[in-house]
C-alpha atoms as a PDB file:
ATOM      1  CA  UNK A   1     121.766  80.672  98.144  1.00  0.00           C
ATOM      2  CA  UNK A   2     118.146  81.900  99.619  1.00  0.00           C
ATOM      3  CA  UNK A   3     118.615  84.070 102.599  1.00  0.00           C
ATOM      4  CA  UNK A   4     118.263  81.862 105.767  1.00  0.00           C
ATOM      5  CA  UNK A   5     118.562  82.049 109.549  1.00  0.00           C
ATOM      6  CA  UNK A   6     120.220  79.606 112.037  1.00  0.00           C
ATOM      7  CA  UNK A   7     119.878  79.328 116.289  1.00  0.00           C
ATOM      8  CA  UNK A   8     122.624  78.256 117.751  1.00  0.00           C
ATOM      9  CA  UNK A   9     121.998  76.251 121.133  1.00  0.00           C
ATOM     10  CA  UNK A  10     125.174  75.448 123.591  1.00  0.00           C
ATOM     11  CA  UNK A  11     125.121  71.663 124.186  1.00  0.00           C
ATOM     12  CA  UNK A  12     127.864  69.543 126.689  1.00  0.00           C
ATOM     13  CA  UNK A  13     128.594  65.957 125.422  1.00  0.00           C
ATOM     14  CA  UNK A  14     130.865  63.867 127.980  1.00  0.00           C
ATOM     15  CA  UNK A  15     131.979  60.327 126.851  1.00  0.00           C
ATOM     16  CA  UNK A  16     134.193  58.000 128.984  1.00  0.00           C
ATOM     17  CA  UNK A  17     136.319  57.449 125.994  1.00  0.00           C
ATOM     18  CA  UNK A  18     137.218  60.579 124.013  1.00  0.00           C
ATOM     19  CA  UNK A  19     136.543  64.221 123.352  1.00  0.00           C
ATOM     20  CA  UNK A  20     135.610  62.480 119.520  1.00  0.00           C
ATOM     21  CA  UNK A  21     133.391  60.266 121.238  1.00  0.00           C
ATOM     22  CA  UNK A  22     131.882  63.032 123.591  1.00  0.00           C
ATOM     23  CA  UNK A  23     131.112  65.447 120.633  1.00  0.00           C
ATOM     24  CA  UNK A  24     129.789  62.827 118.583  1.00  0.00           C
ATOM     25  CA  UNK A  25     127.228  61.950 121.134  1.00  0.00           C
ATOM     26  CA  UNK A  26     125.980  65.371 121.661  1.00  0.00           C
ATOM     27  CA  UNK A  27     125.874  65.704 117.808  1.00  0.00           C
ATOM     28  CA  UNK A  28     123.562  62.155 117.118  1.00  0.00           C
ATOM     29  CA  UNK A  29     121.468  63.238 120.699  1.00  0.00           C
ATOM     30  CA  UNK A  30     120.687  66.270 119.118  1.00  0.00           C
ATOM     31  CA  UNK A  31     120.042  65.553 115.780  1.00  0.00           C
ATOM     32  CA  UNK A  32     116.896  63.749 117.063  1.00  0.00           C
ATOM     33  CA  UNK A  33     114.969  66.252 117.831  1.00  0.00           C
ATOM     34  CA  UNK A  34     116.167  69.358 115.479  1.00  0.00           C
ATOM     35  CA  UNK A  35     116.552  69.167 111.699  1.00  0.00           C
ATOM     36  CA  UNK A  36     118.648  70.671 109.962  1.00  0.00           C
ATOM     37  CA  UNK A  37     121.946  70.680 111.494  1.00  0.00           C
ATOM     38  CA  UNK A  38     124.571  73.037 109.906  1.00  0.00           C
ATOM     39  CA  UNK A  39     127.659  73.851 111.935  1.00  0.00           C
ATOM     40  CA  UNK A  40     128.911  72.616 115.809  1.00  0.00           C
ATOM     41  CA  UNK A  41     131.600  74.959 117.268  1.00  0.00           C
ATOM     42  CA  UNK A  42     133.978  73.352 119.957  1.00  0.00           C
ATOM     43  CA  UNK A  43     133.844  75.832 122.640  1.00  0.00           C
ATOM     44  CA  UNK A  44     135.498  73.839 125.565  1.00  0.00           C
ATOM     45  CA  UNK A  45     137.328  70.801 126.393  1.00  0.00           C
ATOM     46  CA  UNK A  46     137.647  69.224 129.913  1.00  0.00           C
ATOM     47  CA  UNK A  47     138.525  65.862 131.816  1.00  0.00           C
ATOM     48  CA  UNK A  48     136.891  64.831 134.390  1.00  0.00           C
ATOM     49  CA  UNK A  49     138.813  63.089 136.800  1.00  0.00           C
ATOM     50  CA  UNK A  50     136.466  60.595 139.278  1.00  0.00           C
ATOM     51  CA  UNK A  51     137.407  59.801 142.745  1.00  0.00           C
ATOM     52  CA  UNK A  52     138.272  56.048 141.416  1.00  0.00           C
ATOM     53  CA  UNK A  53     140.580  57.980 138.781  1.00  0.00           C
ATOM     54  CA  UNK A  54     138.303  57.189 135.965  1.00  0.00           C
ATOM     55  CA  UNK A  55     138.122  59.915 133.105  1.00  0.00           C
ATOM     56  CA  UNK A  56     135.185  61.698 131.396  1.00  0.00           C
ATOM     57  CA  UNK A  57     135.914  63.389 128.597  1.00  0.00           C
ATOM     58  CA  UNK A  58     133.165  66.489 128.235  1.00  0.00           C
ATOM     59  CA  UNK A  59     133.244  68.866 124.986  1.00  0.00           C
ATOM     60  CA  UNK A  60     131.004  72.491 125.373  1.00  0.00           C
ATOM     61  CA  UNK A  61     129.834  72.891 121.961  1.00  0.00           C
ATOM     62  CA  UNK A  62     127.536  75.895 120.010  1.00  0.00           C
ATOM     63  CA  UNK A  63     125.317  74.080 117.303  1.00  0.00           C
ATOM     64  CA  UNK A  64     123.854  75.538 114.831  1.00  0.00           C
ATOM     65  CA  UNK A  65     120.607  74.764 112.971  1.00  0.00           C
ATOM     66  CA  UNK A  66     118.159  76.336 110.339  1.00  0.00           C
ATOM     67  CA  UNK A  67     115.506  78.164 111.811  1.00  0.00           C
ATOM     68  CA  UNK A  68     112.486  77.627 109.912  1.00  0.00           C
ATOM     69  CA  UNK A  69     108.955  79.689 110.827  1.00  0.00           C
ATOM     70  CA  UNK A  70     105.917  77.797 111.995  1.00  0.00           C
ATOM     71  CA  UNK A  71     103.049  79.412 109.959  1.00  0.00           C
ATOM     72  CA  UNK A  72     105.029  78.071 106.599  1.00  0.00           C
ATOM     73  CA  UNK A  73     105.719  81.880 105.556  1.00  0.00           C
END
């Protein structure tokens, strides 16, 4: 493998369904704007609990992708 570099960005998802569902989101959300998506890390999981008792399911995550130089070095 060629020597490479990867940023890693820290990214909440929150889904009234699932953590699954929450993670997902923030993975297809991001994945339209960066390329090149290698490795997301679940940092945190939480409920949120509305006043109407209604759920939201948030997941911190660290997401990695490759870092690539502009100038095409």
């Amino acid at each position: 493998m060629a020597e490479s570099v990867y940023k890693v960005v820290a990214l909440v998802g929150a889904s009234p369904d699932s953590w699954e569902k929450a993670a997902a989101h923030a993975i297809t959300t991001a994945s339209q704007t960066l390329r090149d998506l290698r490795v997301a890390r679940i940092v945190e999981q939480d409920v949120h609990i509305e006043a109407d008792q209604s759920l939201t399911y948030r997941v911190k995550m660290e997401l990695s992708f490759k870092y690539e130089r502009g100038d095409n070095l």
